[in-house]
N, C-alpha and C. Protein backbone atom coordinates (compact mmCIF):
# COMPACT_ATOMS: atom_id res chain seq x y z
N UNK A 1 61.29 65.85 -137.67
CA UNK A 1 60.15 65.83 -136.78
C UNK A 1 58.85 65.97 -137.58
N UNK A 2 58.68 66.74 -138.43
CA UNK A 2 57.90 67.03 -139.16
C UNK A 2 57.20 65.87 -140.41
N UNK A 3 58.38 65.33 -140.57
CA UNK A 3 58.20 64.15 -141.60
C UNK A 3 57.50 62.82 -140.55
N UNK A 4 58.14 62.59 -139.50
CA UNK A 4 57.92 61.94 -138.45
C UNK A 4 55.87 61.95 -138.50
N UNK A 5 55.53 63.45 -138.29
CA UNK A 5 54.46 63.82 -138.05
C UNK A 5 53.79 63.42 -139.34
N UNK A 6 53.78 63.69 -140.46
CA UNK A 6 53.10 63.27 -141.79
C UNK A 6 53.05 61.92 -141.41
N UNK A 7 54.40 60.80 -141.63
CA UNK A 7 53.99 59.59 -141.40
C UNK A 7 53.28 58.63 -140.54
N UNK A 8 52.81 59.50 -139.12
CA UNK A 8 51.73 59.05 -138.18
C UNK A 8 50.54 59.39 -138.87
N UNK A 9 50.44 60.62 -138.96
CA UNK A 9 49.06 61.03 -139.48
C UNK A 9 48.23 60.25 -140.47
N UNK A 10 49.41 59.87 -141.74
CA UNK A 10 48.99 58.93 -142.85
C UNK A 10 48.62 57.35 -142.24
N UNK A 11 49.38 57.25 -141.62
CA UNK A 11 49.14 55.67 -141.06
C UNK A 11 48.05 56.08 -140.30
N UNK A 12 47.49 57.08 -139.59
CA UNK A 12 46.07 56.96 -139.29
C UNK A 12 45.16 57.12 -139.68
N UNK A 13 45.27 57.83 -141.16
CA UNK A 13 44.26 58.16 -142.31
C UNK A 13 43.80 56.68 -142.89
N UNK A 14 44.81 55.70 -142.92
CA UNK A 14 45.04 54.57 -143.45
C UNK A 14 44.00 53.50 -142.86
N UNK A 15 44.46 53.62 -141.38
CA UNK A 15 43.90 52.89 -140.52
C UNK A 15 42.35 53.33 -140.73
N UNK A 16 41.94 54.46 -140.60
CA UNK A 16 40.44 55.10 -140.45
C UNK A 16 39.81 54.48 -141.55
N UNK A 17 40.21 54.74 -142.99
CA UNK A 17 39.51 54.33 -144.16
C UNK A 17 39.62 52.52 -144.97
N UNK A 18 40.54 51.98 -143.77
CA UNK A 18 40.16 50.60 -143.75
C UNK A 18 39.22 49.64 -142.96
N UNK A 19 38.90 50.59 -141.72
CA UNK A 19 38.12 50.45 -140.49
C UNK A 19 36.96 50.84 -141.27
N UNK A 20 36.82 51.66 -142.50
CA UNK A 20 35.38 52.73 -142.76
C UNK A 20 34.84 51.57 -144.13
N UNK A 21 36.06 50.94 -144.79
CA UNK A 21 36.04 50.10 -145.66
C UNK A 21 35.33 48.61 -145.36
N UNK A 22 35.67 48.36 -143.71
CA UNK A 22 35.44 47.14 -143.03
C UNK A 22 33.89 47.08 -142.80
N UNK A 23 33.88 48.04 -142.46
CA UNK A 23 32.26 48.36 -141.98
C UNK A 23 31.47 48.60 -143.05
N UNK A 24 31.65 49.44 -143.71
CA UNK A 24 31.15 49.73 -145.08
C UNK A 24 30.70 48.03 -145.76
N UNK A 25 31.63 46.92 -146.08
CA UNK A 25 31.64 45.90 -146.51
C UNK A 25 30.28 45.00 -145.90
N UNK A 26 30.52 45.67 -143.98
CA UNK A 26 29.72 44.39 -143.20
C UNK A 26 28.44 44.72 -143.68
N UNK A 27 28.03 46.57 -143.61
CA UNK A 27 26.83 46.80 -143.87
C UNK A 27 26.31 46.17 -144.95
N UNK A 28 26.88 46.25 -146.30
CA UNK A 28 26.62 45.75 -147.47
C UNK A 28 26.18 44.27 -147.55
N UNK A 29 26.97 43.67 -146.72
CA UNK A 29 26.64 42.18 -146.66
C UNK A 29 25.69 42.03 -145.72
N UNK A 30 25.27 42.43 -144.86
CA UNK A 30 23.82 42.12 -144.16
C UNK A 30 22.68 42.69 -144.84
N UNK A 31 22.66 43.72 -145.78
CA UNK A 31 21.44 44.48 -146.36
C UNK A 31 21.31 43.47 -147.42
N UNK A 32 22.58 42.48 -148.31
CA UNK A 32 22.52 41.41 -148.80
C UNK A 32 21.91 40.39 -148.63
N UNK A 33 22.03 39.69 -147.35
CA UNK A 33 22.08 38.54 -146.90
C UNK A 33 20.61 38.73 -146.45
N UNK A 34 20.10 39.81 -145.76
CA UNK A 34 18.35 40.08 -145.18
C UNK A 34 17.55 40.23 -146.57
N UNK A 35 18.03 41.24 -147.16
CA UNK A 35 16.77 41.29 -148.34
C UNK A 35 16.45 40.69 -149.79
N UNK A 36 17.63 39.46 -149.39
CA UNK A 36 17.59 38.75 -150.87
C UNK A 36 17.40 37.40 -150.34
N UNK A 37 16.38 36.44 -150.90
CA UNK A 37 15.32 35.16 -150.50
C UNK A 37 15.39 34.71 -151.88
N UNK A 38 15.83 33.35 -152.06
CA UNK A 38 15.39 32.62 -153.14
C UNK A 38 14.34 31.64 -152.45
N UNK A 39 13.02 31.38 -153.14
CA UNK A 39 12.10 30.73 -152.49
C UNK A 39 11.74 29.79 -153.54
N UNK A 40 11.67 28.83 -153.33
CA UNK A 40 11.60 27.73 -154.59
C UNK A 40 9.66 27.81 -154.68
N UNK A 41 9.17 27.44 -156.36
CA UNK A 41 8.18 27.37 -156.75
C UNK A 41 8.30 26.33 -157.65
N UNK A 42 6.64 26.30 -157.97
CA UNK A 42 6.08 25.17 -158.49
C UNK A 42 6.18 25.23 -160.24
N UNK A 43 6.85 26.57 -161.11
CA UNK A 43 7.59 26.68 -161.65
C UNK A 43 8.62 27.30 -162.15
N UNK A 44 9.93 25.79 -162.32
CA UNK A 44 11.34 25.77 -162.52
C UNK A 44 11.84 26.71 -163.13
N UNK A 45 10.72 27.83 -164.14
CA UNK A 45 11.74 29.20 -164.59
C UNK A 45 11.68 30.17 -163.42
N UNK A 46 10.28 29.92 -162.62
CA UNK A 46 10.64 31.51 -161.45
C UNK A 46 12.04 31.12 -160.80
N UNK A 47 12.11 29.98 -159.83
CA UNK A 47 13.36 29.43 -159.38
C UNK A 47 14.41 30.04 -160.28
N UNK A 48 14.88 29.78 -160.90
CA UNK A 48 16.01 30.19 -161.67
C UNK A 48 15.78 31.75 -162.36
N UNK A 49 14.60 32.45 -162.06
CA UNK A 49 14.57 33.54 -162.14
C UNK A 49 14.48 34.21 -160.70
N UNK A 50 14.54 33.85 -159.73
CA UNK A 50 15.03 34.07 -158.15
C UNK A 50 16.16 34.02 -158.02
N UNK A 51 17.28 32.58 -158.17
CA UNK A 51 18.64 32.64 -158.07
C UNK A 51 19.21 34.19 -158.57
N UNK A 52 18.72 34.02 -160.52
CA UNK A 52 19.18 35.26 -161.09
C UNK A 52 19.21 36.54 -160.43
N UNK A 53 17.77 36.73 -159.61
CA UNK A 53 17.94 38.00 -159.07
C UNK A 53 18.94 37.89 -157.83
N UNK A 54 18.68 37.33 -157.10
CA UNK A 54 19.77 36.74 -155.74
C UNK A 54 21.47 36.87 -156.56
N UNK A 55 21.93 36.59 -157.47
CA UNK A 55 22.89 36.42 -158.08
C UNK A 55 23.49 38.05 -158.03
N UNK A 56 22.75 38.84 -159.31
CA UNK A 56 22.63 40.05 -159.62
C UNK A 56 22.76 41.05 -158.65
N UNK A 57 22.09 40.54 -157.53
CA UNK A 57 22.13 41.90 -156.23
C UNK A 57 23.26 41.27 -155.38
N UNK A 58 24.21 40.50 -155.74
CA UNK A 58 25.28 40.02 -154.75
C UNK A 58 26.34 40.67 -155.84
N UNK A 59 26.42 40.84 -157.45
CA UNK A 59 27.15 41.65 -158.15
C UNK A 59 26.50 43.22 -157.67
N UNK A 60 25.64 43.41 -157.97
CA UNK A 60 25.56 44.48 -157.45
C UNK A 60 26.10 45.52 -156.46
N UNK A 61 25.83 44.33 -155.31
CA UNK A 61 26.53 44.90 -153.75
C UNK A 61 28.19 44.91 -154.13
N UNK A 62 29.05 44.42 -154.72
CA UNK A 62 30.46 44.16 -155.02
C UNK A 62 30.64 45.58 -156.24
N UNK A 63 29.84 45.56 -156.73
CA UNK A 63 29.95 46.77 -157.75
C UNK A 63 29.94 48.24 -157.23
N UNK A 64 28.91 48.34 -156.19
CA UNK A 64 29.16 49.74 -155.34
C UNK A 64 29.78 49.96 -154.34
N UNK A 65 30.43 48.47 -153.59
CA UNK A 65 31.89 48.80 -152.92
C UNK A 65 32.78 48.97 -153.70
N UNK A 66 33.14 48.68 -154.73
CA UNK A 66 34.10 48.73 -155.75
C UNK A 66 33.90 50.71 -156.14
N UNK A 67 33.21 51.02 -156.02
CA UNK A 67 32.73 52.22 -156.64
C UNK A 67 33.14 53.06 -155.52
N UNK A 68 32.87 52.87 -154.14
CA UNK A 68 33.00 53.59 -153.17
C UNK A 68 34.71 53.69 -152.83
N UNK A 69 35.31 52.75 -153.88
CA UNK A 69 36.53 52.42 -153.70
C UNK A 69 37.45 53.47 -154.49
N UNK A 70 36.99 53.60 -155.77
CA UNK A 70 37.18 54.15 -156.45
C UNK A 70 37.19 55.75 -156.20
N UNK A 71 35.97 56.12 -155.56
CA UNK A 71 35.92 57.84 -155.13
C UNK A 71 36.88 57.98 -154.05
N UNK A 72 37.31 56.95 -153.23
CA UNK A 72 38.16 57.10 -152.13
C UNK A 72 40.03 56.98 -153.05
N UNK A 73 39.96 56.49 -153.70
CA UNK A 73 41.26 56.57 -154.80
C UNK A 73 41.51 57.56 -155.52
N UNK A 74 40.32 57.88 -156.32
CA UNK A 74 40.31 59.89 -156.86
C UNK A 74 40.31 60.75 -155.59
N UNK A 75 40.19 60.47 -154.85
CA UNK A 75 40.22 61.42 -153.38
C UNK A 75 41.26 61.33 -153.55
N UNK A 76 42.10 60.64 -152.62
CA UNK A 76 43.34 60.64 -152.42
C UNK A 76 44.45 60.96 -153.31
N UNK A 77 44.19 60.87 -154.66
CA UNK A 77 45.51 60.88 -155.83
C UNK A 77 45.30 62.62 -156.13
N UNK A 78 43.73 63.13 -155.64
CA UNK A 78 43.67 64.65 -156.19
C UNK A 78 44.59 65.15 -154.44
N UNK A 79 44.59 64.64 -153.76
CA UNK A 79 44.80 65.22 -152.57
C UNK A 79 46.42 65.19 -152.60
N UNK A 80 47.08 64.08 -152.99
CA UNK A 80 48.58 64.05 -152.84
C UNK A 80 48.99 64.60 -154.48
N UNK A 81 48.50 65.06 -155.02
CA UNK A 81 48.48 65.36 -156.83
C UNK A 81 49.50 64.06 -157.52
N UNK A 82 48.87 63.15 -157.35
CA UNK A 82 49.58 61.70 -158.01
C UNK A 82 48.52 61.23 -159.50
N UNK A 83 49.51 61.36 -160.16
CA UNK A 83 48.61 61.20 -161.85
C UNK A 83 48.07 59.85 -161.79
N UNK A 84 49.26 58.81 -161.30
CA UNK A 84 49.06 57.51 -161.79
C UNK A 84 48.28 57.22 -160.77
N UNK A 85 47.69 57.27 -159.69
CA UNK A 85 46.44 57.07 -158.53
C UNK A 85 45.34 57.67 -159.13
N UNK A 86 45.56 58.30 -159.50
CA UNK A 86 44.13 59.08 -159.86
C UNK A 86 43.60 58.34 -161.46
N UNK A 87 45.08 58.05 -162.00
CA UNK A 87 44.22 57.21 -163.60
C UNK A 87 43.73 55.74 -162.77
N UNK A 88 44.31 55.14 -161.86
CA UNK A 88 44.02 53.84 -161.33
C UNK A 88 41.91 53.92 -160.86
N UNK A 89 42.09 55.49 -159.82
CA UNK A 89 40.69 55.23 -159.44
C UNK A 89 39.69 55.76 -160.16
N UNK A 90 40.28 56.59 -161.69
CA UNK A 90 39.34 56.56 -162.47
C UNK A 90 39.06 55.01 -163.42
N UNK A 91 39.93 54.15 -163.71
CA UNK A 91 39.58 53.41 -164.13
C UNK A 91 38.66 52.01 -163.24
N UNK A 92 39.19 52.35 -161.60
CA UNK A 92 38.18 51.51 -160.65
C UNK A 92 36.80 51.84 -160.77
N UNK A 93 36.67 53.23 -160.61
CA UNK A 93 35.20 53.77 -161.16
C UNK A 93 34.58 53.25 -162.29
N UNK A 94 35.08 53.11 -163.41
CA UNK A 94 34.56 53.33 -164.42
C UNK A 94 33.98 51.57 -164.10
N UNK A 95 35.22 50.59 -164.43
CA UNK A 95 34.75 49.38 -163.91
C UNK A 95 33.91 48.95 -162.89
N UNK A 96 33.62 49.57 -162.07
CA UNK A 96 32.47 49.76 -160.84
C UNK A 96 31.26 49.77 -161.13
N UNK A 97 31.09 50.86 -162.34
CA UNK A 97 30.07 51.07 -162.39
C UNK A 97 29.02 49.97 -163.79
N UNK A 98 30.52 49.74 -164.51
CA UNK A 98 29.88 48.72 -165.38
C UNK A 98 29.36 47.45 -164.38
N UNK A 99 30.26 46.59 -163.39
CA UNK A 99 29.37 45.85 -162.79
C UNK A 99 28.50 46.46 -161.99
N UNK A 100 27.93 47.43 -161.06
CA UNK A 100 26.76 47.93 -160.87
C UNK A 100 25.70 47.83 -161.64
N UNK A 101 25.69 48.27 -162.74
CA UNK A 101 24.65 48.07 -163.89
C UNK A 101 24.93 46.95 -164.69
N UNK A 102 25.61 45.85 -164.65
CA UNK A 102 25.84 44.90 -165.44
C UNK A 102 24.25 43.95 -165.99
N UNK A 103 23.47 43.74 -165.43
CA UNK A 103 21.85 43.61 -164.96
C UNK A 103 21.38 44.30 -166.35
N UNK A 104 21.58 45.23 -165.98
CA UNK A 104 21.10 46.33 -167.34
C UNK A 104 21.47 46.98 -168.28
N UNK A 105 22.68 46.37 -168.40
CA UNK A 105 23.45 46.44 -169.79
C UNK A 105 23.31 45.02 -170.60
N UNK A 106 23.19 44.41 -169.82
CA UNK A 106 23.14 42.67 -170.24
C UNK A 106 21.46 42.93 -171.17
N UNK A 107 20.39 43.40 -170.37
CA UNK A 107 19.13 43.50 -170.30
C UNK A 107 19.05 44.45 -172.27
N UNK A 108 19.67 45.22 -171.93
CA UNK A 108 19.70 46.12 -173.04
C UNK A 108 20.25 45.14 -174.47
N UNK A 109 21.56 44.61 -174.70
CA UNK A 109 22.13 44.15 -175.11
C UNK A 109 21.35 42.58 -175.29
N UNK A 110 20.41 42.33 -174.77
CA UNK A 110 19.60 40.34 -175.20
C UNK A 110 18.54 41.41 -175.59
N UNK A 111 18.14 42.46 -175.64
CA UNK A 111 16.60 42.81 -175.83
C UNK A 111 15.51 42.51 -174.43
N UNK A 112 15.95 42.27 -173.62
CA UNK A 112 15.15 41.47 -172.73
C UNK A 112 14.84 42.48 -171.39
């Protein structure tokens, strides 16, 4: 009965943080889709320095769901004490955060 009870509970923990994941995603993609404008000009480097930024904040947005992914994976692997979950969402993190800042590691790395 008891085991019974864990395995509802989990399947609704499951359900909650894919529903929180879903939404989480939509928000991300409309704060995307509203505040990023490529507007063409009269010169061909701003254009392609618009895409770039338009580009960058669509890695961006993928880099801090990825990240939010990651704290929800160290959550969970410290919560069930699972080694190999917890090396997985430290290494989602870590990768998260390199594309988050990828912009400015790139930036660092051309001098630019």
């Amino acid at each position: 009965m008891k085991e019974k009870k864990k395995i509802i509970s989990k399947n609704i923990v499951i359900k909650c943080i894919k529903r929180l994941i879903l939404i989480l995603i939509m928000i991300v993609s409309l704060f995307v889709a509203q505040a990023s404008h490529v507007f063409g000009a009269n010169d061909p480097l701003a254009v392609i320095n618009n895409l770039s930024t338009f580009i960058f904040s669509i890695v961006r947005a993928i880099g801090m769901i990825l990240m939010l992914w990651g704290i929800v994976q160290i959550g969970m692997a410290l919560k069930s004490h699972d080694p190999s979950q917890r090396a997985s969402g430290f290494m989602t993190l870590a990768g998260a955060v390199i594309i988050t800042f990828a912009k400015e590691i790139l930036d660092l790395i051309t001098g630019g």
